[in-house]
N, C-alpha and C. Protein backbone atom coordinates (compact mmCIF):
# COMPACT_ATOMS: atom_id res chain seq x y z
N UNK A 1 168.17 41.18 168.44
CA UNK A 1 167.23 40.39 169.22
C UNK A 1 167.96 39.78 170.41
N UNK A 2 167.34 39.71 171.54
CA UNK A 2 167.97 39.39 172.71
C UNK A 2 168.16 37.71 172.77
N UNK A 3 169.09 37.25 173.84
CA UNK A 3 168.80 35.67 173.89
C UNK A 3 167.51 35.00 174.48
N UNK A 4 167.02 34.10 174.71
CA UNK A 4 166.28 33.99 175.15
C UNK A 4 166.31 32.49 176.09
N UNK A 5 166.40 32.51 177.35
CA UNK A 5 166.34 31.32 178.45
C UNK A 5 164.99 31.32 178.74
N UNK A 6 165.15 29.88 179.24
CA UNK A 6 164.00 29.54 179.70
C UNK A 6 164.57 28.21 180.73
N UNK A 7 163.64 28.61 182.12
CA UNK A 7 164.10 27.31 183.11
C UNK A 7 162.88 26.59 183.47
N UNK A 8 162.22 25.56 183.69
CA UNK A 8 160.93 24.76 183.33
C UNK A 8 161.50 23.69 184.83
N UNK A 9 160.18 23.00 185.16
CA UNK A 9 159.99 22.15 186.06
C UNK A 9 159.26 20.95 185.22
N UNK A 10 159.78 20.03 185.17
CA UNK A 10 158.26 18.86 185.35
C UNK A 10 158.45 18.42 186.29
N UNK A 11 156.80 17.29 186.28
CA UNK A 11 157.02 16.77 187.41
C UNK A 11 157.04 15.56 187.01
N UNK A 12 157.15 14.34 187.34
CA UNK A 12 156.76 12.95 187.08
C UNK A 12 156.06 11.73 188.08
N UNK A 13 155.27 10.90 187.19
CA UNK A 13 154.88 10.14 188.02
C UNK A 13 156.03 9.45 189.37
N UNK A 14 155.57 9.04 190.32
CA UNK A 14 156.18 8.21 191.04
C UNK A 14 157.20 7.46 190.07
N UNK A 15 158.61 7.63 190.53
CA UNK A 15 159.44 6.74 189.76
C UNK A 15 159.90 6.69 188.95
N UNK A 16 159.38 7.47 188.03
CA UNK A 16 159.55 7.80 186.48
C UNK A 16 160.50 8.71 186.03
N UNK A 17 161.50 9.59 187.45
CA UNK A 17 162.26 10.58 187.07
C UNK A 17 163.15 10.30 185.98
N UNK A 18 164.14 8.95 186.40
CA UNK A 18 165.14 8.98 185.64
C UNK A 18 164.55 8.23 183.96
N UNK A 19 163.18 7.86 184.02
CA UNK A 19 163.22 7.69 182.74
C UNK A 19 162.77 9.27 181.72
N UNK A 20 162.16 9.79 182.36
CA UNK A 20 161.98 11.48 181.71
C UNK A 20 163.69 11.94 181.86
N UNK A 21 164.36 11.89 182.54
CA UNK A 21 165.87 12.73 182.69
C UNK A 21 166.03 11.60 180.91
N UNK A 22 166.23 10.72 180.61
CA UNK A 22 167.23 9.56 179.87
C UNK A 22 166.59 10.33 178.54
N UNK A 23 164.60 11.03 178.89
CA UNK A 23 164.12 11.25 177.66
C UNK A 23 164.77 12.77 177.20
N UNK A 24 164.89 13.35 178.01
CA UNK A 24 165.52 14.83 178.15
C UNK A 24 167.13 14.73 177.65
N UNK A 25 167.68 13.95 177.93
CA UNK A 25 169.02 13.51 177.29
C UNK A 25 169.38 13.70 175.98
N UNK A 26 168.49 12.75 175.53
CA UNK A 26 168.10 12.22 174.23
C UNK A 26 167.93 13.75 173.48
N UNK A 27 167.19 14.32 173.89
CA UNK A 27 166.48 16.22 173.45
C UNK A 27 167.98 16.54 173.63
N UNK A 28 168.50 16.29 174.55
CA UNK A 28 169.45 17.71 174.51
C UNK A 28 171.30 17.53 173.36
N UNK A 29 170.89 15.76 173.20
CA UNK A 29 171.79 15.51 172.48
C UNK A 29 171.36 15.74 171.01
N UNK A 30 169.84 15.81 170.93
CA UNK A 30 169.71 16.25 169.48
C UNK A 30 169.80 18.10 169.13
N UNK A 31 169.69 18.63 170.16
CA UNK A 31 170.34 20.26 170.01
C UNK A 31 171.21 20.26 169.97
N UNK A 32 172.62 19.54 169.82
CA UNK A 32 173.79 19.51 169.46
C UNK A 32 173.95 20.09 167.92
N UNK A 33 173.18 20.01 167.25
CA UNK A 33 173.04 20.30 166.02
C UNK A 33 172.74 20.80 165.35
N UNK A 34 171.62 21.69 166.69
CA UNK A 34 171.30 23.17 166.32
C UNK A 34 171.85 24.47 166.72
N UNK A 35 172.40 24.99 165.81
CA UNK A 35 173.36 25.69 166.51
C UNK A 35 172.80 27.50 167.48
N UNK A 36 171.14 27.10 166.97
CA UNK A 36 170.55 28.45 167.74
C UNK A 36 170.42 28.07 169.36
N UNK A 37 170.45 26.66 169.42
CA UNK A 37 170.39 26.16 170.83
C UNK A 37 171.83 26.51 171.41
N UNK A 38 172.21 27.27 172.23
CA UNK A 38 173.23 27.61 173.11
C UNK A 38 173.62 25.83 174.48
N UNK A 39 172.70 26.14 175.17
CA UNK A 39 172.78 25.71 176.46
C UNK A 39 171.49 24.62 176.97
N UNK A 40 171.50 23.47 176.60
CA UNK A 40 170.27 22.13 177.30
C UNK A 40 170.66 21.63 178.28
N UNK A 41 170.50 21.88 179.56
CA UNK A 41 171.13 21.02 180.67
C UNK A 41 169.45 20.59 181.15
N UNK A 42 169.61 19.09 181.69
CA UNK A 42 168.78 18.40 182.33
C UNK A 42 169.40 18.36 183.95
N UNK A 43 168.71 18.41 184.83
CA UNK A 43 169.32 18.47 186.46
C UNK A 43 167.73 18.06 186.96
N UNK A 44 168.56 17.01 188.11
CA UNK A 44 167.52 16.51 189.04
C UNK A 44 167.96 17.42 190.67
N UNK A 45 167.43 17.48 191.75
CA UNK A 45 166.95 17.75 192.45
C UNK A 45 166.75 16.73 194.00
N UNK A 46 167.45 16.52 194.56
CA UNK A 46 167.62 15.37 196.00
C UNK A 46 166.35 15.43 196.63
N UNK A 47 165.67 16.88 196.40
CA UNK A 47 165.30 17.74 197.28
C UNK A 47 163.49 17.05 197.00
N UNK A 48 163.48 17.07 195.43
CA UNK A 48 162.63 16.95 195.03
C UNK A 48 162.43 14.95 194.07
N UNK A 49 162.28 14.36 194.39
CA UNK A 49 162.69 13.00 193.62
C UNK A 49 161.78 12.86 192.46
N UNK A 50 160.16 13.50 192.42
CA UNK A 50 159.66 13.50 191.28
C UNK A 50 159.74 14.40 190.24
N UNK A 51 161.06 14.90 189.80
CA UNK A 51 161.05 16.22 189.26
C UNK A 51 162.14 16.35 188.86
N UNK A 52 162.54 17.14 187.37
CA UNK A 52 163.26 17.03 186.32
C UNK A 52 163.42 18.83 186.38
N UNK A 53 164.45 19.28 186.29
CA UNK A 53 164.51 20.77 185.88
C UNK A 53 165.27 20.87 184.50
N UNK A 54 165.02 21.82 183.85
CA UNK A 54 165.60 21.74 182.28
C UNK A 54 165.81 23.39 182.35
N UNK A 55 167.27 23.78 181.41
CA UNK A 55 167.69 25.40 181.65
C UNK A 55 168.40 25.22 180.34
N UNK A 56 167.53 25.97 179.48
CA UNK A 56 167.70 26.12 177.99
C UNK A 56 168.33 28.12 177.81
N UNK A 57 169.12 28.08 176.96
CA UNK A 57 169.51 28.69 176.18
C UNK A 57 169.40 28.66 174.86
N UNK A 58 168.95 30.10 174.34
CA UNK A 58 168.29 29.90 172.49
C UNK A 58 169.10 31.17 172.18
N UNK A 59 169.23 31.08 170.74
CA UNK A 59 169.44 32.26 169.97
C UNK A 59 168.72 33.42 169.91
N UNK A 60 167.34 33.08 170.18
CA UNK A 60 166.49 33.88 170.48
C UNK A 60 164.64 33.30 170.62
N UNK A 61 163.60 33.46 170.88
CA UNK A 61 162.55 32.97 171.22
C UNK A 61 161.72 31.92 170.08
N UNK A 62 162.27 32.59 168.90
CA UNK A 62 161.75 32.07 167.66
C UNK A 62 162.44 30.98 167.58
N UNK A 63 163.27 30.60 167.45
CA UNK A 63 164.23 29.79 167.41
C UNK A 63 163.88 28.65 168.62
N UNK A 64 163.33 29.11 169.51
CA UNK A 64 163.00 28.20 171.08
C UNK A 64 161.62 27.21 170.38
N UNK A 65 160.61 28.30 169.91
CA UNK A 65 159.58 27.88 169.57
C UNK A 65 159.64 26.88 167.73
N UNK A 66 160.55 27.31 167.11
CA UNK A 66 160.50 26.21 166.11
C UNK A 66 161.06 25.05 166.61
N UNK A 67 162.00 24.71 167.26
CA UNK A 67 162.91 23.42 167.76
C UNK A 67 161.65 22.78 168.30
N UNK A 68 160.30 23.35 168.94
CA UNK A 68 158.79 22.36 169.57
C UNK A 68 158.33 21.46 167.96
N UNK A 69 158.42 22.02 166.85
CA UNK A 69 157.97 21.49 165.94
C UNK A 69 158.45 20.55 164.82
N UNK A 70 160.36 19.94 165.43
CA UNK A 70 160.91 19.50 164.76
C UNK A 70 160.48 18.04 165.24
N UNK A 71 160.09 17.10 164.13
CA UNK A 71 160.04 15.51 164.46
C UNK A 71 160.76 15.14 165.13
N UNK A 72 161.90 14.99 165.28
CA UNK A 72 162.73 14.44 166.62
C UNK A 72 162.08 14.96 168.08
N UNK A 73 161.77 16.38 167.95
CA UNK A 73 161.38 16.81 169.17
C UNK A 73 159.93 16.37 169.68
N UNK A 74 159.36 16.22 168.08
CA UNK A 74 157.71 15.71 168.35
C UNK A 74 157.78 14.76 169.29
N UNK A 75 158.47 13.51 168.74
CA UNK A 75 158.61 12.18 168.68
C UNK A 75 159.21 12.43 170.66
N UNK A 76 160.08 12.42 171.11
CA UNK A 76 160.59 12.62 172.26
C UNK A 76 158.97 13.36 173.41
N UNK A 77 159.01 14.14 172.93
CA UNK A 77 157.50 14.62 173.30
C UNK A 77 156.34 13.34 173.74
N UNK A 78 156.37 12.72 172.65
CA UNK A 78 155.18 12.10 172.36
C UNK A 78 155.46 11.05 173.57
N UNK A 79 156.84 10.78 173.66
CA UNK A 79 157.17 9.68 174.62
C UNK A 79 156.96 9.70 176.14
N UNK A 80 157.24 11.47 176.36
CA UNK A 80 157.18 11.75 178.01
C UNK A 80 156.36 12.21 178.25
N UNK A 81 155.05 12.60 177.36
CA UNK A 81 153.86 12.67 177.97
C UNK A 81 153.21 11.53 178.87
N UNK A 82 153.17 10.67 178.64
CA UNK A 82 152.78 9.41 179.43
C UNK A 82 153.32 9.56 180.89
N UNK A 83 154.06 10.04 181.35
CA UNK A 83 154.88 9.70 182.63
C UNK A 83 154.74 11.57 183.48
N UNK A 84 154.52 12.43 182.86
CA UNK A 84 154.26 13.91 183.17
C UNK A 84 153.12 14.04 183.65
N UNK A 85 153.37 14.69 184.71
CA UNK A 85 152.11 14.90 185.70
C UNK A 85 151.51 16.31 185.89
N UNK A 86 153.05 17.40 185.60
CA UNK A 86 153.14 18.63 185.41
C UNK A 86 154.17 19.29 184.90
N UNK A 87 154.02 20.59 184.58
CA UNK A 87 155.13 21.34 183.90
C UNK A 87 155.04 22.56 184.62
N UNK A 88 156.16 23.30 185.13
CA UNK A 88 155.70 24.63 185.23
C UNK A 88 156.96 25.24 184.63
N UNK A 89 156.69 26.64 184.03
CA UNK A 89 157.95 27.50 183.96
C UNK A 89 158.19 28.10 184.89
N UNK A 90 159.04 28.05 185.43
CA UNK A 90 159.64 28.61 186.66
C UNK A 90 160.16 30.22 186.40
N UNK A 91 160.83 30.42 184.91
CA UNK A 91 161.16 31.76 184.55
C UNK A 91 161.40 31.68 183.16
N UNK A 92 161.21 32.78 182.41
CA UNK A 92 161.95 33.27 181.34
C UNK A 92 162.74 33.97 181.46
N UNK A 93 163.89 34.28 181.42
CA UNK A 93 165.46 34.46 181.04
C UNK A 93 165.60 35.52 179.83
N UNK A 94 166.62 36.47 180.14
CA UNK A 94 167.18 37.05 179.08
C UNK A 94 169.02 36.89 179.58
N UNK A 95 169.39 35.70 178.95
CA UNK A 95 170.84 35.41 179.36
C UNK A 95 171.64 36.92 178.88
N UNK A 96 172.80 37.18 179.58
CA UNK A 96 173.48 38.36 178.95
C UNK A 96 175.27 38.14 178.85
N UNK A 97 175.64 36.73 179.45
CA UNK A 97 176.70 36.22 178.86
C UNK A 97 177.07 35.58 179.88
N UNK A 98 178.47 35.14 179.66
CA UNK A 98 178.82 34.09 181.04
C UNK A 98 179.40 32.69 179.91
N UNK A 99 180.02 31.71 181.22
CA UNK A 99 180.79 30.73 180.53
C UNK A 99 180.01 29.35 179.51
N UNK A 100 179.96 29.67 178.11
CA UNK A 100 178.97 28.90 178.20
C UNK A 100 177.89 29.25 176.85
N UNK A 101 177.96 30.73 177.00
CA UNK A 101 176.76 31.32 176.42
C UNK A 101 178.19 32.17 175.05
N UNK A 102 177.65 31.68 173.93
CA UNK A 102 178.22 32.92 172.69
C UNK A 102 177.66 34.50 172.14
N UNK A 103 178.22 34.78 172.39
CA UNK A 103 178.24 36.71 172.24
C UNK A 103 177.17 36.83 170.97
């Protein structure tokens, strides 16, 4: 089964970036522990001030889609809906290696 990336946009209310980045944090320090999660980086954007980019690495798609249903992830969820204005996926990804990513 191949890897599976995924690179995503939100957007946020006026102002609200760095509290969605602090909530995205929080997410990416709890994939520390999953070890199908490869790669969670949160990155902001100069360019863009209401807007959060997120560039995930998975073991594979299944694995992307159970980590949506873990309580920690609910719970984090539940928090940055309030402040999200939009989401887009920008791409799905088939990573094929590089510094970073395990064979």
């Amino acid at each position: 089964m191949s890897k599976f990336g995924l690179f995503v946009k939100f957007t946020v209310r006026e102002g609200e970036r760095d509290t969605l980045v602090n909530i995205l944090l929080e997410a990416a320090e709890s994939m520390q522990q999953l070890n199908e999660c490869q790669i969670y980086l949160v990155n902001v954007s100069d360019d863009e001030p209401n807007s959060v980019f997120v560039y995930e690495v998975w073991s594979d798609e299944n694995a992307h889609q159970a980590s949506l249903s873990l309580e920690g992830t609910q719970l984090l969820i539940k928090r940055s809906k309030p402040i999200i204005t939009g989401m887009e996926r920008i791409s799905t990804l088939q990573p094929k290696g590089g510094k970073g990513i395990s064979n």
